[in-house]
Protein backbone atom coordinates (compact mmCIF):
# COMPACT_ATOMS: atom_id res chain seq x y z
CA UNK A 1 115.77 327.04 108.87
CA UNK A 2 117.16 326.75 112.57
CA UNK A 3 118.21 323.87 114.11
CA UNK A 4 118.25 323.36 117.66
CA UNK A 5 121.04 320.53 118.09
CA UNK A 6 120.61 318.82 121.72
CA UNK A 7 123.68 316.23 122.99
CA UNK A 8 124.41 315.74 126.49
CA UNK A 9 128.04 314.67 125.29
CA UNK A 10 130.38 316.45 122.96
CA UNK A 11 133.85 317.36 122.18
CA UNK A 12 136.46 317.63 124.02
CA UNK A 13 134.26 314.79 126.01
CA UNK A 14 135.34 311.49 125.62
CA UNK A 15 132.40 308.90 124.83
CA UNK A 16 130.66 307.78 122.12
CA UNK A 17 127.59 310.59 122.07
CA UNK A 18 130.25 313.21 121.97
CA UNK A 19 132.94 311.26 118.97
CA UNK A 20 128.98 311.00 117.14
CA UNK A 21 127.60 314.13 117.70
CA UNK A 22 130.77 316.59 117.14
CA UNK A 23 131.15 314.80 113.25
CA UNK A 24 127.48 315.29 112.28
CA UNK A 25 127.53 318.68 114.01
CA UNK A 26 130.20 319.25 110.95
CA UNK A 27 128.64 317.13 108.10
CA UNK A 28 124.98 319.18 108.89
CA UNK A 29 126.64 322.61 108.79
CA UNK A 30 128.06 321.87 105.73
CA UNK A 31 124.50 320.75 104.23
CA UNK A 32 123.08 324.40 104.87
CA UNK A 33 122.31 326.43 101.98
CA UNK A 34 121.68 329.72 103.46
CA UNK A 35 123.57 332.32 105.30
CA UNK A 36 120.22 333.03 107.65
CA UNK A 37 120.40 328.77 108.61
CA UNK A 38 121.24 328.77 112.01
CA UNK A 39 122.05 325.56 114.38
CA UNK A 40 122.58 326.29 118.15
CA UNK A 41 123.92 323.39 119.81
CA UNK A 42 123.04 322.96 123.77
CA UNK A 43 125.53 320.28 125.34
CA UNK A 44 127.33 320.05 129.04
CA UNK A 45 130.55 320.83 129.76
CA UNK A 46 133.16 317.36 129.43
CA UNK A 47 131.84 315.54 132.53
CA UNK A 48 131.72 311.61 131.39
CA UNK A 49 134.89 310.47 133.28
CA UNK A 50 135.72 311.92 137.19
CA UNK A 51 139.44 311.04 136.06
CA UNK A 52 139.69 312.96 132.31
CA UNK A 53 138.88 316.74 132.98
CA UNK A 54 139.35 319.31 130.37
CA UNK A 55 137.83 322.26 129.84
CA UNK A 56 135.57 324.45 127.06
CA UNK A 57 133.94 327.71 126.57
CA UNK A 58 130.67 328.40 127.84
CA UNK A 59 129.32 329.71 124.33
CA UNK A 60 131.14 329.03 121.25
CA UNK A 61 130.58 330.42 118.10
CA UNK A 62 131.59 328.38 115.02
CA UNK A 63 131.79 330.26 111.65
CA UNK A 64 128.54 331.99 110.56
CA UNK A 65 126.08 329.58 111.91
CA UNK A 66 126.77 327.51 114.55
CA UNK A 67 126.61 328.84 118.59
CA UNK A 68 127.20 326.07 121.04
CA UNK A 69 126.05 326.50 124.50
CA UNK A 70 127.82 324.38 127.05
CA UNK A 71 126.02 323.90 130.33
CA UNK A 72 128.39 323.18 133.76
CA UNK A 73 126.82 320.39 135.76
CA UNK A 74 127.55 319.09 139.63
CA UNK A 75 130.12 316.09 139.47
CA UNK A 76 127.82 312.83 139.35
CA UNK A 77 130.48 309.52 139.93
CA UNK A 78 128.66 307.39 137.25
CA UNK A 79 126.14 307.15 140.06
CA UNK A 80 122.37 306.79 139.23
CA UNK A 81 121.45 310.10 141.80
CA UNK A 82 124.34 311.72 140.90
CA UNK A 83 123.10 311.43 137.00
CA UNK A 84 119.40 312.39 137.55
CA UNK A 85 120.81 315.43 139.58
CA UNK A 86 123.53 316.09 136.75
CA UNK A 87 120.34 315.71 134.66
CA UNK A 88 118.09 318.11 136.25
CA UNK A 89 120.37 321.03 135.82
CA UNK A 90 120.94 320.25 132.32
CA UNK A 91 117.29 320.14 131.96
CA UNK A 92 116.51 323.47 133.78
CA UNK A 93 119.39 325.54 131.88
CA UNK A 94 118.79 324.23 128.45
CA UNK A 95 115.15 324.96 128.80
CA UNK A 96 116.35 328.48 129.91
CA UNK A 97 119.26 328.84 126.31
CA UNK A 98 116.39 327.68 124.30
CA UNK A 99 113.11 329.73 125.28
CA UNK A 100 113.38 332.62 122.69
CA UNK A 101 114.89 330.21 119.82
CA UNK A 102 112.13 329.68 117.59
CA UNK A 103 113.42 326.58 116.12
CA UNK A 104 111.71 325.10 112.93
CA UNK A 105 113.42 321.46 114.18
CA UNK A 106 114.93 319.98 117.11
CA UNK A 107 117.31 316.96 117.19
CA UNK A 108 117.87 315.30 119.94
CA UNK A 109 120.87 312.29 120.03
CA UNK A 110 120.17 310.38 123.39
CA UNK A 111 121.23 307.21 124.61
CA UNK A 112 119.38 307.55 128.42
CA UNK A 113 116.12 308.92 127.15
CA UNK A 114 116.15 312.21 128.88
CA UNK A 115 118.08 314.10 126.62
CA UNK A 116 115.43 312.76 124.16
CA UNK A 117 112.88 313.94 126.11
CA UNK A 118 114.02 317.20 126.68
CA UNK A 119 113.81 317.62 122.50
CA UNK A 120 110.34 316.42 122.67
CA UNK A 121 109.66 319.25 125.55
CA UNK A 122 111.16 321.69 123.33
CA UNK A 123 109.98 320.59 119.90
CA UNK A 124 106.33 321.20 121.63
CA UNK A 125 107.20 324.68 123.04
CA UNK A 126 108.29 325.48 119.34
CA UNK A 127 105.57 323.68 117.60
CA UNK A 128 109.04 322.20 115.73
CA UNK A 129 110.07 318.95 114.09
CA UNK A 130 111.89 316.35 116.36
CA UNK A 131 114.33 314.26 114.88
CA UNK A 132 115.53 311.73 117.62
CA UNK A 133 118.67 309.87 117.18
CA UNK A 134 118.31 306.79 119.45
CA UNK A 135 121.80 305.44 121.21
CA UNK A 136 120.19 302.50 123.66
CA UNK A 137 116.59 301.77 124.72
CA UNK A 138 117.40 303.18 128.33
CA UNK A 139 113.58 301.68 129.86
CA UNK A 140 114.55 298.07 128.93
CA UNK A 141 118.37 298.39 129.74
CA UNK A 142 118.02 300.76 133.36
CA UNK A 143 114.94 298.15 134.32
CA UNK A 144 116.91 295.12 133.69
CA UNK A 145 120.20 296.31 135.87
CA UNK A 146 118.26 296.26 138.90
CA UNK A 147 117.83 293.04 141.26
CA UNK A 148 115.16 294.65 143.81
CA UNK A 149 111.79 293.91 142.31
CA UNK A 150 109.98 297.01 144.01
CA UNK A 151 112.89 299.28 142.35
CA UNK A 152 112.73 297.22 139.19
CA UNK A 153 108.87 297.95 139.17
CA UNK A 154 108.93 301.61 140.75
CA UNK A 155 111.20 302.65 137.77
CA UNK A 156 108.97 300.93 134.88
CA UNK A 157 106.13 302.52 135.80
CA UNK A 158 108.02 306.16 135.93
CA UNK A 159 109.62 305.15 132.96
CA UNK A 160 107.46 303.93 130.73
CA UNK A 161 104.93 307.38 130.14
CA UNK A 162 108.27 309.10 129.69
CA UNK A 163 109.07 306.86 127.45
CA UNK A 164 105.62 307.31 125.54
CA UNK A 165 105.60 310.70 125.60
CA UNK A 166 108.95 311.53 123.63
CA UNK A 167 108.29 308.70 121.07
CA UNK A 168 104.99 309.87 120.14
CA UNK A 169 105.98 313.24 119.52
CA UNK A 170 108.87 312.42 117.00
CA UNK A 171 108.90 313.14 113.29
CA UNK A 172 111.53 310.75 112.55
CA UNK A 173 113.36 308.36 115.07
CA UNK A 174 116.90 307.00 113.53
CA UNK A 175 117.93 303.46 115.59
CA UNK A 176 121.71 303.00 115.97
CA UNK A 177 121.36 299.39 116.12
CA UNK A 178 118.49 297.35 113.78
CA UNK A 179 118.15 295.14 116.84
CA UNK A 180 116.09 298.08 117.98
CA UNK A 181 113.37 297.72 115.19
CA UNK A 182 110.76 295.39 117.01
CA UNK A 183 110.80 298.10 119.92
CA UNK A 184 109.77 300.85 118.15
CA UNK A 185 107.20 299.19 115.96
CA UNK A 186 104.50 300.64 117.91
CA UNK A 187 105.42 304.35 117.00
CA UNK A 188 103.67 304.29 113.55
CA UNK A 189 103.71 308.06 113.28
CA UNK A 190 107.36 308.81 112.75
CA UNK A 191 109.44 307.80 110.09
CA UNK A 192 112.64 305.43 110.61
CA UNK A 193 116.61 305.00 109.74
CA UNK A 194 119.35 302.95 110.90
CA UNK A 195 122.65 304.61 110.65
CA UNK A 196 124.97 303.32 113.07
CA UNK A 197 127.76 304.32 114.97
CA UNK A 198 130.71 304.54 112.17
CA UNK A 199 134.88 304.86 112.18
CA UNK A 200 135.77 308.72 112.61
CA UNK A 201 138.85 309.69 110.43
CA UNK A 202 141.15 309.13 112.94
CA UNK A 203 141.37 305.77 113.59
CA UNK A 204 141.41 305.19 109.65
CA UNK A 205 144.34 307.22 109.19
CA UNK A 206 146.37 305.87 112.04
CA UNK A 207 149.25 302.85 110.81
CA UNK A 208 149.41 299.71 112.81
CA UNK A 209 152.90 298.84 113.96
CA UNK A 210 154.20 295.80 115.47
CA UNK A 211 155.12 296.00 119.00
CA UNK A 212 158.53 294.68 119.38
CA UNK A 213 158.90 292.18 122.38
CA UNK A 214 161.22 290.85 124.28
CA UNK A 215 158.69 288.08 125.66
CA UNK A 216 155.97 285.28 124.94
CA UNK A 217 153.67 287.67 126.93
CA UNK A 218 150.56 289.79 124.42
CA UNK A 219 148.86 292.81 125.54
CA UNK A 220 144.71 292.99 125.36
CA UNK A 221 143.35 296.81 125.31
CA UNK A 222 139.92 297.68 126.58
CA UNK A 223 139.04 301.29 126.37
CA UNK A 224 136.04 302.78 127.55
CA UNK A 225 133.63 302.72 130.31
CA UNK A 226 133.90 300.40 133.20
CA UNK A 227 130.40 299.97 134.31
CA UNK A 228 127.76 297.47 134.90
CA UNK A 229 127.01 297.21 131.50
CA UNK A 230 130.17 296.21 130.40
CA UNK A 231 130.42 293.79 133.05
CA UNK A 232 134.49 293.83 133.38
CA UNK A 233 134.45 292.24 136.65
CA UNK A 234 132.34 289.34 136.11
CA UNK A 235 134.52 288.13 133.37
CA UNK A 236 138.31 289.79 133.59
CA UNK A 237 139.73 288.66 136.59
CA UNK A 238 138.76 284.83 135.86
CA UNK A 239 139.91 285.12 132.35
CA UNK A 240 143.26 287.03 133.22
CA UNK A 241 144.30 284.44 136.27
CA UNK A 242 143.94 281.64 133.43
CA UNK A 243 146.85 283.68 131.34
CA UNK A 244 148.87 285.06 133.51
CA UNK A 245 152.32 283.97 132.21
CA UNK A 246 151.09 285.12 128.70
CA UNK A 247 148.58 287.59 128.28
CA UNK A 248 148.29 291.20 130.00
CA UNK A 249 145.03 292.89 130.26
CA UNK A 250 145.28 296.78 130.09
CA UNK A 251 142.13 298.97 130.54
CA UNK A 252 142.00 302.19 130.46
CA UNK A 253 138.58 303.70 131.68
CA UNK A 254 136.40 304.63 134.48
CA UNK A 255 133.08 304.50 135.25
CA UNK A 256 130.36 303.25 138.52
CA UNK A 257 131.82 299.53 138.64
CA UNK A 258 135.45 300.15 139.01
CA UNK A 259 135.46 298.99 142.49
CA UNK A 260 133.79 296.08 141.88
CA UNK A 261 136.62 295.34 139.33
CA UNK A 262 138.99 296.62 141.74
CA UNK A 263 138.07 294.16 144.34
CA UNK A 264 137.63 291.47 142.04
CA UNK A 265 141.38 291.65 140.87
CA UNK A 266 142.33 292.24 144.42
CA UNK A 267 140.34 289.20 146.24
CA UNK A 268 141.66 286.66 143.70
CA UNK A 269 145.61 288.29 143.47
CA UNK A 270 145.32 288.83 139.77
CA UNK A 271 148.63 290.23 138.74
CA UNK A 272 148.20 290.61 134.99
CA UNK A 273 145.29 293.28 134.43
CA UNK A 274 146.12 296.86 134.85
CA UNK A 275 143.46 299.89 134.89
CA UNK A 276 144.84 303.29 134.36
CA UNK A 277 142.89 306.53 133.63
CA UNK A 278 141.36 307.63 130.32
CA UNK A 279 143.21 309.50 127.36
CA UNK A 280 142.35 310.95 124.84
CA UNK A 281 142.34 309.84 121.48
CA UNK A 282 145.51 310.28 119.84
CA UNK A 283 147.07 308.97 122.78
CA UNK A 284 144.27 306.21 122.75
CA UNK A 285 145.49 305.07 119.16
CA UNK A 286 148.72 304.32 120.07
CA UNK A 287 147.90 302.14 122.49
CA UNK A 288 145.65 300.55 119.88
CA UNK A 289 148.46 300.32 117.57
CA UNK A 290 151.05 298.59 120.37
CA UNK A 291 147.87 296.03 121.35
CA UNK A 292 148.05 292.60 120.37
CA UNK A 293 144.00 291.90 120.73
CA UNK A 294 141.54 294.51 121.45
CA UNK A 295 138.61 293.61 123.98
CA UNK A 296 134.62 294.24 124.44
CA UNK A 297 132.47 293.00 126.96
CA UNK A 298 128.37 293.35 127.33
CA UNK A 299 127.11 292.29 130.52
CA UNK A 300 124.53 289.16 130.17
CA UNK A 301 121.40 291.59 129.99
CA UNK A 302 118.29 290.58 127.62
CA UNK A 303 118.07 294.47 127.24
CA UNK A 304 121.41 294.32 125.48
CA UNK A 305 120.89 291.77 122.93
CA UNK A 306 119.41 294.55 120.76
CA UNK A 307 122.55 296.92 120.95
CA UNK A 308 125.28 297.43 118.76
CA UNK A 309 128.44 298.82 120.90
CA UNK A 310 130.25 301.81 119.20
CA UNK A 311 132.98 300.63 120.30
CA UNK A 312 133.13 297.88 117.49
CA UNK A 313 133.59 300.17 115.17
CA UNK A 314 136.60 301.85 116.25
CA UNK A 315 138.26 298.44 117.00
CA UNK A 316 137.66 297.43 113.09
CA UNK A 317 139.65 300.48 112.04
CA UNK A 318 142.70 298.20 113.55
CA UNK A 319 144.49 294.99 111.90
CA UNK A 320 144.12 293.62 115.64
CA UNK A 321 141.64 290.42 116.39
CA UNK A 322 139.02 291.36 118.25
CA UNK A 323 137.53 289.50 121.56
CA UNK A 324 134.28 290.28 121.80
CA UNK A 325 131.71 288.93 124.77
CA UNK A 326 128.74 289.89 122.85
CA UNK A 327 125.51 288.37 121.89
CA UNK A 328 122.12 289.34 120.13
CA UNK A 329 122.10 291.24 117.32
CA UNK A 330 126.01 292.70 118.45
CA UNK A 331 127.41 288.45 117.69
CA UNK A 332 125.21 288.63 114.47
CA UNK A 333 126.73 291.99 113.15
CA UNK A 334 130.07 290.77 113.98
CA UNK A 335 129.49 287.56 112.09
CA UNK A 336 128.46 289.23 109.22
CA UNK A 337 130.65 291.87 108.74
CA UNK A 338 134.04 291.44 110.71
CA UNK A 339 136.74 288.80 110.09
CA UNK A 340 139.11 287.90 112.73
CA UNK A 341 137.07 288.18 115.85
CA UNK A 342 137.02 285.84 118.94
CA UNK A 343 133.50 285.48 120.02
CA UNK A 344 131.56 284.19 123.21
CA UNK A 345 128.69 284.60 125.44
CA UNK A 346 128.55 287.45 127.56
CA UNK A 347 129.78 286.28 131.18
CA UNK A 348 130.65 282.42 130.09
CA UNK A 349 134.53 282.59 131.72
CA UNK A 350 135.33 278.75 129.90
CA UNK A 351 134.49 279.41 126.30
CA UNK A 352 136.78 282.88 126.76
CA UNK A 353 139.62 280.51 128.33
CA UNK A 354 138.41 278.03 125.47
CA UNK A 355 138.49 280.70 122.40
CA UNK A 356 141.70 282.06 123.43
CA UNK A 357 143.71 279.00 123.78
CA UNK A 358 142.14 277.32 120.72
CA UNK A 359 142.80 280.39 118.71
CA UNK A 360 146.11 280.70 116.41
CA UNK A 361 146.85 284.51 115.96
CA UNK A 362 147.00 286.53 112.94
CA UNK A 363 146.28 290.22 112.00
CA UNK A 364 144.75 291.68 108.84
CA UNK A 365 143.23 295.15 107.74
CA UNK A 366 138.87 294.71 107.45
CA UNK A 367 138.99 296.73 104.37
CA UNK A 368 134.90 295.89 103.69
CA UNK A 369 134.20 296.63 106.69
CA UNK A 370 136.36 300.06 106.64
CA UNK A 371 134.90 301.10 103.40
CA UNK A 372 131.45 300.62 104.45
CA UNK A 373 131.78 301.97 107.63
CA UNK A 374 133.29 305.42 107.28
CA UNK A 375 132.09 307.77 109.89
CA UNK A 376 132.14 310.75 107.28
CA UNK A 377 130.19 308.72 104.87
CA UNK A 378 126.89 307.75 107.47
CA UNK A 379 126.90 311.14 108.09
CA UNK A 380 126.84 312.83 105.25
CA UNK A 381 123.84 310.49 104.57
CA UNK A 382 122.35 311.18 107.93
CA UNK A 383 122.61 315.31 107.70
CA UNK A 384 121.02 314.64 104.38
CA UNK A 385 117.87 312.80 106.87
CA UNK A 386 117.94 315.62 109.59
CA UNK A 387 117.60 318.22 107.11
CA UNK A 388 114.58 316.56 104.93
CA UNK A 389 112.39 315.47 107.70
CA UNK A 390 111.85 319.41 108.23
């Protein structure tokens, strides 16, 4: 059998497509049975953060049966044009690596449909199975962000055949977050899973350790991508000028609404939120560990009341309560399967204020939840998918 793997994100990129997509990489190579089973992975050069820039090999080969092809793309800011542009080449070279392949099945992870897309375009070419791995329902969610009606309704209708088109050619779609379910219920002919996002090794061999302080004041970690989704500006700033003899606010990210945190935290002389660059993981955990609450934010979308952030999961690897501005299927998840979390609705500044003051602290390993949720363990079962829906 050969594989054709296809991930816009992946390792030494930091985001959740690329911490995904690298592990099942390894738990599907070690599912294949013969020496002639081949995957070639096509995936960008690390390009998700402006402000984090390492570097790769164009081609890699990994033991016996693993290539990956890494495709360098223009520099894109997190804008929209700068994306579809970034896009476009991917597009153009990966349909260039993959022309003589003569793959038996293509899987596609995508979380902005494109990428999904593309494996539909291929899978045709190569009369191959598509297995699509589905991050975020990008129609609903890229739709919604926009205020201007005519742009709202220009990118629907471009959208939406797109949109058609890959579905309806998949063999088997797998949906990160159950909230995702209704959506697809249209798309009889595939088959369906639900493995989620899940804890890589890691974060659950990293030790908490107390930070030792000298003051009354706590530190809250964000980590991740500061864009209109997450909605850090419409919710930070107001939040952090409430504390600001006790709590410090320390993000580490980047993304297209920095400024308009920025300017937020400038216009209203917030003094106790600090946004540096992003690190890398190992790094990344020890801020974790020195953290007195870990923080997640959705912005107040409809789209996003079907999504389940990965970012959840590597939080619950921590003893650390967990504020979380989440609501949907995201607040019902957390509900039913993490303890110690401060909850409230996505934007609503007062019941944040209200939660935190009303809240007595405490800390505590989520050992169901870390047992259940084992990174290795979803994929193992999810290899075990890819491989039988050839």
């Amino acid at each position: 059998m050969k594989v054709l793997f296809l991930t816009y994100y992946f390792e030494p990129d930091l985001c959740a497509g690329s911490f995904r997509n690298t592990s099942l990489l390894k738990a599907l190579n070690c599912k294949l049975e013969e020496s002639s089973d081949k995957i070639d992975v096509i995936t960008t050069h690390p390009n998700r953060y402006d402000s984090y820039k390492v570097t790769a090999e164009n081609v890699e080969k990994r033991g016996e049966n693993v290539t990956i092809n890494r495709i360098r793309i223009p520099d894109h800011n997190s804008g929209l044009l700068g994306q579809i542009k970034s896009f476009k080449v991917f597009y153009t070279e990966a349909l260039k690596i993959a022309y003589k392949g003569n793959y038996d099945l293509v899987y596609a992870s995508s979380s902005r449909l494109f990428t999904a897309f593309l494996g539909a375009k291929l899978a045709r070419n190569h009369e191959a199975k598509l297995y699509l791995d589905i991050r975020d329902i990008f129609r609903e969610s890229i739709v919604e962000i926009f205020k201007n009606t005519f742009v709202k309704m220009s990118l629907d209708f471009f959208l939406r055949p797109i949109e058609r088109y890959t579905f309806k050619k998949a063999t088997h779609i797998n949906l990160v977050s159950k909230g995702f379910e209704s959506y697809f219920s249209k798309y009889k002919q595939a088959t369906y899973s639900y493995f989620t996002n899940g804890i890589d090794d890691v974060f659950l061999e990293s030790k908490s350790e107390v930070a030792s302080r000298t003051d009354k004041i706590k530190t809250i970690v964000y980590a991740g991508n500061i864009g209109e989704g997450q909605g850090l500006h419409i919710i930070l700033p107001d939040v952090a000028k409430a504390f600001q003899n006790t709590l410090k606010f320390v993000i580490y990210g980047d993304g297209g609404a920095k400024q308009k945190l920025v300017t937020e935290i400038e216009g209203k002389a917030v003094e106790n939120i600090e946004i540096r660059n992003p690190i890398n993981r190992e790094l990344l955990i020890e801020e974790y560990q020195k953290a007195d609450y870990l923080f997640l934010h959705l912005n107040k979308y409809k789209a996003f009341e079907r999504v389940l952030p990965s970012k959840l999961f590597e939080y619950g690897a921590f003893d650390k309560p967990i504020i979380a501005g989440v609501g949907g299927y995201a607040a019902e998840f957390l509900i039913k399967h993490m303890s110690n979390t401060i909850l409230f609705d996505p934007g609503d500044v007062k019941e944040c204020i209200s939660q935190l003051e009303d809240y007595s602290y405490s800390k505590g390993i989520r050992k169901d939840f870390v047992n259940k949720f084992s990174r290795r363990s979803i994929n193992a079962l999810m290899a075990e998918s890819i491989i039988k829906s050839y």
